[in-house]
PDB file of N, CA and C in Angstrom:
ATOM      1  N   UNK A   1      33.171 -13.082  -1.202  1.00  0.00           N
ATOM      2  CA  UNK A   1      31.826 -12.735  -1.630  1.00  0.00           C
ATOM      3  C   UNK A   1      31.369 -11.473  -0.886  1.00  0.00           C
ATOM      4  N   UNK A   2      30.756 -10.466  -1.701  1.00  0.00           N
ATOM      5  CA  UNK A   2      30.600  -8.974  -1.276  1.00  0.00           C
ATOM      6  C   UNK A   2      28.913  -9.341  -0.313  1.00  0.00           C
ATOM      7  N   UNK A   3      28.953  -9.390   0.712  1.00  0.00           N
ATOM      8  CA  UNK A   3      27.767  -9.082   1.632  1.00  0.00           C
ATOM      9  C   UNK A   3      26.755  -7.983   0.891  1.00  0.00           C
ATOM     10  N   UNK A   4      25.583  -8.429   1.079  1.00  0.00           N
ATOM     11  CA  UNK A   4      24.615  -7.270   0.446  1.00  0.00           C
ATOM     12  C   UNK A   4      24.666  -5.941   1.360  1.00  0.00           C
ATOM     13  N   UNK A   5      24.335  -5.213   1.096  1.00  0.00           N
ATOM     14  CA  UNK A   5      24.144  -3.895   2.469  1.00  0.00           C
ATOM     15  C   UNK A   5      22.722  -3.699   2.537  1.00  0.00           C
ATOM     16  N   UNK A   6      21.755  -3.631   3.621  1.00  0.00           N
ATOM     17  CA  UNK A   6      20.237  -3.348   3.861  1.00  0.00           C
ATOM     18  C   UNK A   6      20.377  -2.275   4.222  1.00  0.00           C
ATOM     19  N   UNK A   7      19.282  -1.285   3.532  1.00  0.00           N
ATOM     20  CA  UNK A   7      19.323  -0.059   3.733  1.00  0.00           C
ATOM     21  C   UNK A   7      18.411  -0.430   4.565  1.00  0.00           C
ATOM     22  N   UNK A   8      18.336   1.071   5.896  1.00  0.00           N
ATOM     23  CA  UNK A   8      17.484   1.012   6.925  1.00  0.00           C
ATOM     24  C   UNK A   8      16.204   1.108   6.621  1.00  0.00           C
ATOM     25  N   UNK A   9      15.698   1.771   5.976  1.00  0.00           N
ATOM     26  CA  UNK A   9      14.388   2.067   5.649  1.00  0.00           C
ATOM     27  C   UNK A   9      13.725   0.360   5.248  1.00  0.00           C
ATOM     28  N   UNK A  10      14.767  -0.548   4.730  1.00  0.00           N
ATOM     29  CA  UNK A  10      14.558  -1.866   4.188  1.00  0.00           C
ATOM     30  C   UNK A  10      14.150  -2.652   5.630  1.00  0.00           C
ATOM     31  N   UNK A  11      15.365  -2.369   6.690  1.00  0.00           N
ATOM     32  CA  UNK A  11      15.154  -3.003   7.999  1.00  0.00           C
ATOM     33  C   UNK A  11      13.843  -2.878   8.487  1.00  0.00           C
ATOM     34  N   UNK A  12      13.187  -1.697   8.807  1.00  0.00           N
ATOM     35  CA  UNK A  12      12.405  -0.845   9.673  1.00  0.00           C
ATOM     36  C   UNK A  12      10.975  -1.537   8.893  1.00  0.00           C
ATOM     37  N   UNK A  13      10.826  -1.689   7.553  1.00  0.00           N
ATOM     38  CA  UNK A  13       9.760  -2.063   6.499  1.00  0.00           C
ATOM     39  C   UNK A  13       9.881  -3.266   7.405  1.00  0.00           C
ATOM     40  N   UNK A  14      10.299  -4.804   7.239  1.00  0.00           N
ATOM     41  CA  UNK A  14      10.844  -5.848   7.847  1.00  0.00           C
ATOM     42  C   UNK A  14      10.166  -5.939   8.806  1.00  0.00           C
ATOM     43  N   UNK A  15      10.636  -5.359   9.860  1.00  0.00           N
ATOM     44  CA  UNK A  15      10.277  -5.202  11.790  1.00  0.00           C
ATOM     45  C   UNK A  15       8.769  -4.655  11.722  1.00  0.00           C
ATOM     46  N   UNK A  16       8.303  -3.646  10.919  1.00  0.00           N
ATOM     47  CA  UNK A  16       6.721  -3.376  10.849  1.00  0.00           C
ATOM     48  C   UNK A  16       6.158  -4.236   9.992  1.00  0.00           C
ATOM     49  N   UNK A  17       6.427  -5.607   9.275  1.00  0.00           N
ATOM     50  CA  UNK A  17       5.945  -6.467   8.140  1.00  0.00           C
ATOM     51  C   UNK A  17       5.142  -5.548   6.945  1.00  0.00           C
ATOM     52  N   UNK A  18       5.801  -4.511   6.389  1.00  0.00           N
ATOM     53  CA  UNK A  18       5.636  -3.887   5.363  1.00  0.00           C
ATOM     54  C   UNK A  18       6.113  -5.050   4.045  1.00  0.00           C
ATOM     55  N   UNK A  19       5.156  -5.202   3.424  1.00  0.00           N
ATOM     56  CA  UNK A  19       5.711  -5.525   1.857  1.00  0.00           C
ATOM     57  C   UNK A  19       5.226  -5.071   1.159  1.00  0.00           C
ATOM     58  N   UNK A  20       5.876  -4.255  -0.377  1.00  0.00           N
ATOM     59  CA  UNK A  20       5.890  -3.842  -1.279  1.00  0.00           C
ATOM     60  C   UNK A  20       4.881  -4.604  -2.203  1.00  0.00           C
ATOM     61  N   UNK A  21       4.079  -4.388  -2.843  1.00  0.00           N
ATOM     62  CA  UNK A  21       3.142  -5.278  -3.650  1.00  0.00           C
ATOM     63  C   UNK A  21       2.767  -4.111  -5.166  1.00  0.00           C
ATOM     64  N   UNK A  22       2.789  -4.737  -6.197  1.00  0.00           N
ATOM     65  CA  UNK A  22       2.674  -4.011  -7.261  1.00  0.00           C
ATOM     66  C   UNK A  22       1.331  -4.638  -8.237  1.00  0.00           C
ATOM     67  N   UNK A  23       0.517  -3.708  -8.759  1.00  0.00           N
ATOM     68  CA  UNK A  23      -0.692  -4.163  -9.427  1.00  0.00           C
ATOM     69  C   UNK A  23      -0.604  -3.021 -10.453  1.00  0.00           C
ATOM     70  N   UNK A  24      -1.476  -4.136 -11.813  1.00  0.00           N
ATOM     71  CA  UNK A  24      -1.360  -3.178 -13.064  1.00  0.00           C
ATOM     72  C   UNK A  24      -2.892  -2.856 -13.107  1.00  0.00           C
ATOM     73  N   UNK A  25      -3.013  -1.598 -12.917  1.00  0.00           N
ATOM     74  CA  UNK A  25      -4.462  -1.096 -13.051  1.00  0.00           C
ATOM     75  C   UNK A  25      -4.278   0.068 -14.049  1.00  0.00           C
ATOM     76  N   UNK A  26      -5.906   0.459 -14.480  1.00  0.00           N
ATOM     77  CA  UNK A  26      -5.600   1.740 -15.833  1.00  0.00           C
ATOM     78  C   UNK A  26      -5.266   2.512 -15.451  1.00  0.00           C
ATOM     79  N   UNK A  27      -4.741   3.662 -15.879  1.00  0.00           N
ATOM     80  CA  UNK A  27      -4.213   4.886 -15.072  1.00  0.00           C
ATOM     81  C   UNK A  27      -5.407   5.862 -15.219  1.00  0.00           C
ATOM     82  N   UNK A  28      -6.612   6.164 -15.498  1.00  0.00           N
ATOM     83  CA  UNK A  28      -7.142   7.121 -15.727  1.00  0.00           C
ATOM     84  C   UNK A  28      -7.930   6.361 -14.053  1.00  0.00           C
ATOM     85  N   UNK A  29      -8.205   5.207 -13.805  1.00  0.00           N
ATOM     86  CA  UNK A  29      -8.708   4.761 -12.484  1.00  0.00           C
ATOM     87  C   UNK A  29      -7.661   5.247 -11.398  1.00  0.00           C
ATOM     88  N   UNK A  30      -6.181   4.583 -11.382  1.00  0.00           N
ATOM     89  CA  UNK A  30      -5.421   5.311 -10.563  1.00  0.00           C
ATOM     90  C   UNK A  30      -4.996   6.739 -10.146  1.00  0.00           C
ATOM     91  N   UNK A  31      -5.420   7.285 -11.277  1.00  0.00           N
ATOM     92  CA  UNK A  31      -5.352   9.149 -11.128  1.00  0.00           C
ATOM     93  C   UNK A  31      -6.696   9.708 -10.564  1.00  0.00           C
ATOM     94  N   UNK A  32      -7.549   9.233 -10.814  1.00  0.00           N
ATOM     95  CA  UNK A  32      -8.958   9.450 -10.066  1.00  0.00           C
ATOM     96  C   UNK A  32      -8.961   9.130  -8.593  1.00  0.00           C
ATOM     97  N   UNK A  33      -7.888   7.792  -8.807  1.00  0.00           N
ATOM     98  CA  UNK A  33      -8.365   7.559  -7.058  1.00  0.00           C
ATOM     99  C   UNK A  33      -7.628   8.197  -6.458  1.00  0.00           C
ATOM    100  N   UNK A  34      -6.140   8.763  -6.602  1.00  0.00           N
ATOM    101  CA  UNK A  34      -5.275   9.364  -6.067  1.00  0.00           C
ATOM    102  C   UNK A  34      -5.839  11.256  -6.129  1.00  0.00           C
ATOM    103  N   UNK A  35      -6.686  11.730  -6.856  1.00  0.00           N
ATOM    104  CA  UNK A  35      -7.555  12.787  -6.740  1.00  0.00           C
ATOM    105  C   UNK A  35      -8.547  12.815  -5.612  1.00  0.00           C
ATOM    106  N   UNK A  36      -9.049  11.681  -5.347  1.00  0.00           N
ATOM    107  CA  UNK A  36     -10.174  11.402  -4.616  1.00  0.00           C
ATOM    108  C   UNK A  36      -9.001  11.260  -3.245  1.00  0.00           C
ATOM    109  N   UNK A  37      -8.327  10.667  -3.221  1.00  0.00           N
ATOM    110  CA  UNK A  37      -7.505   9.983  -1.700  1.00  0.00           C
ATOM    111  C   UNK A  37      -6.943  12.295  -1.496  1.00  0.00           C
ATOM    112  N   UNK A  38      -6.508  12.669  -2.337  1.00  0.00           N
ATOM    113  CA  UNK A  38      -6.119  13.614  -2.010  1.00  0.00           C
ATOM    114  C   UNK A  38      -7.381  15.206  -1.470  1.00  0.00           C
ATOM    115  N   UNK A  39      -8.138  15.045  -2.317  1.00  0.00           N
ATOM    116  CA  UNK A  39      -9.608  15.451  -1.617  1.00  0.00           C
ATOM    117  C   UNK A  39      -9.494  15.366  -0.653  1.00  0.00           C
ATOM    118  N   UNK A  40     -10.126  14.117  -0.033  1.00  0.00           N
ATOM    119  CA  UNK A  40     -10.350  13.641   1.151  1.00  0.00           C
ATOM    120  C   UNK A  40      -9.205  13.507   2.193  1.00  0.00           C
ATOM    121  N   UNK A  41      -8.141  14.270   2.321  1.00  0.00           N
ATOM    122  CA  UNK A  41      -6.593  14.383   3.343  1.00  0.00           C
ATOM    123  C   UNK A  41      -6.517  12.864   3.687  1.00  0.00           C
ATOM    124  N   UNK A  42      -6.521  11.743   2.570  1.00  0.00           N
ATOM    125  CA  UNK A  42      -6.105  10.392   3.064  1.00  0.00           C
ATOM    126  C   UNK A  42      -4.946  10.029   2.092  1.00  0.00           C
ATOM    127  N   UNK A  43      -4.198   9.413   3.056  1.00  0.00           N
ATOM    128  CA  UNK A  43      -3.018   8.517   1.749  1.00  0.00           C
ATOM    129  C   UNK A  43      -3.729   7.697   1.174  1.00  0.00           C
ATOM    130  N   UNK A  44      -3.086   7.188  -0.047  1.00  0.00           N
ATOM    131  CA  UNK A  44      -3.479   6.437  -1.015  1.00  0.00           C
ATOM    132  C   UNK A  44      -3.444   5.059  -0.152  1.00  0.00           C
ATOM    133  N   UNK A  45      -2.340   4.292   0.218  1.00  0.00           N
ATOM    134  CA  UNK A  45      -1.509   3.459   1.308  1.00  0.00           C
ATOM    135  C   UNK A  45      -3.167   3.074   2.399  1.00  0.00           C
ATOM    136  N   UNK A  46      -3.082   3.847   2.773  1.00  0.00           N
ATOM    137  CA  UNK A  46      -4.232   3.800   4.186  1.00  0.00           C
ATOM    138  C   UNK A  46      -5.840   3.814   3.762  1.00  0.00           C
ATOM    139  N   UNK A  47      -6.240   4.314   2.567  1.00  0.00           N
ATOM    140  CA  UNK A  47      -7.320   3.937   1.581  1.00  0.00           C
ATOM    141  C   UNK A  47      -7.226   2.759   1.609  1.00  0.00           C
ATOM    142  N   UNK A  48      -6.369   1.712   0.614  1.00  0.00           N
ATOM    143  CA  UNK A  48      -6.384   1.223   0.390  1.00  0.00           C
ATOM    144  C   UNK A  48      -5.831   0.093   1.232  1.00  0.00           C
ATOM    145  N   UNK A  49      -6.051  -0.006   2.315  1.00  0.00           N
ATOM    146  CA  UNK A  49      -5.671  -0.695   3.261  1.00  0.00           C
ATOM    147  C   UNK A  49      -6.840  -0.899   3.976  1.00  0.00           C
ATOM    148  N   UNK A  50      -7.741   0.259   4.428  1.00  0.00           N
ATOM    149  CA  UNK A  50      -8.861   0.492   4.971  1.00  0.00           C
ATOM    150  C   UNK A  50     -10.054  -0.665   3.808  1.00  0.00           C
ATOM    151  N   UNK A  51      -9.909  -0.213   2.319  1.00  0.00           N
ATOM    152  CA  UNK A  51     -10.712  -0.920   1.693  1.00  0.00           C
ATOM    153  C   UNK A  51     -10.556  -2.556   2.008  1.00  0.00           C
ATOM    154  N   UNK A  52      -9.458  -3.266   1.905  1.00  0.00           N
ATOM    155  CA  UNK A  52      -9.144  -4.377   2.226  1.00  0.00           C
ATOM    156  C   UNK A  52      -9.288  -4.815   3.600  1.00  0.00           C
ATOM    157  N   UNK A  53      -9.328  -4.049   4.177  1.00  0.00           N
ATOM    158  CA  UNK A  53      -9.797  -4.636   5.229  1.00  0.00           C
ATOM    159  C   UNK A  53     -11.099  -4.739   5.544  1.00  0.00           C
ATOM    160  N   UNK A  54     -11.683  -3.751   5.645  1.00  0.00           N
ATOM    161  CA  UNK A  54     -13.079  -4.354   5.054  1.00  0.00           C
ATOM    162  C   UNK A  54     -13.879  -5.178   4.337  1.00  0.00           C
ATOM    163  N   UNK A  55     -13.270  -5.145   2.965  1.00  0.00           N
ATOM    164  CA  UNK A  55     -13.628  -6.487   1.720  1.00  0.00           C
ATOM    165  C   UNK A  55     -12.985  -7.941   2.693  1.00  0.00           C
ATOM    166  N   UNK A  56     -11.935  -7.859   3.381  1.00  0.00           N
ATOM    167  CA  UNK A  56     -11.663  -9.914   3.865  1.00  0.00           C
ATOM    168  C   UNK A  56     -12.844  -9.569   4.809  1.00  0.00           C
ATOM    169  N   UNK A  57     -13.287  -8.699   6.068  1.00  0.00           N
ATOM    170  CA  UNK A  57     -14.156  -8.485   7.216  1.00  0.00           C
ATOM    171  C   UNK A  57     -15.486  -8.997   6.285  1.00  0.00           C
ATOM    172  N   UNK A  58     -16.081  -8.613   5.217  1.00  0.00           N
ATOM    173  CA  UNK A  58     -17.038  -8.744   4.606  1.00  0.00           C
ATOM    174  C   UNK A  58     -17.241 -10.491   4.139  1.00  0.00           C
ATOM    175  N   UNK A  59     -16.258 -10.545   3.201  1.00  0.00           N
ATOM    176  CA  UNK A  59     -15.929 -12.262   3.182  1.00  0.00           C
ATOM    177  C   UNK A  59     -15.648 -12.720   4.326  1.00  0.00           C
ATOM    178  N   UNK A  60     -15.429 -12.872   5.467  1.00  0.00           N
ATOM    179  CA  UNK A  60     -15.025 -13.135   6.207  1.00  0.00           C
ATOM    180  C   UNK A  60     -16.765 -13.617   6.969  1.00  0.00           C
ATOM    181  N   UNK A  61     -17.819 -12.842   6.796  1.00  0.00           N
ATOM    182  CA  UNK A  61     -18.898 -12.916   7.408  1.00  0.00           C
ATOM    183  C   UNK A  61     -20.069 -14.853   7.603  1.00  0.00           C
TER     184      UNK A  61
END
């Protein structure tokens, strides 16, 4: 049986608890926000990380 091979970038995701998560949103919203994230010198990634963390902090109250 052929062993899988983990690419490093796969490892390194892993060890920082990175997971991949996929959502179907409209694209004329996703191109706006990725206009707006680029405006503003922010990744899309860290936006949207920043928002969520805030929204559980908020529920969270």
């Amino acid at each position: 049986m052929e062993e899988k091979k983990i690419r490093s970038q796969d490892k390194w995701n892993a060890k920082a608890g990175l997971i991949s998560k996929s959502y179907k949103l409209k694209r004329e919203l996703t191109e706006q926000f990725a206009e707006a994230c680029e405006k503003a010198g922010v990744s899309q990634a860290g936006q949207i990380t920043k928002m969520m963390k805030e929204f559980i902090a908020e529920q969270n109250k």
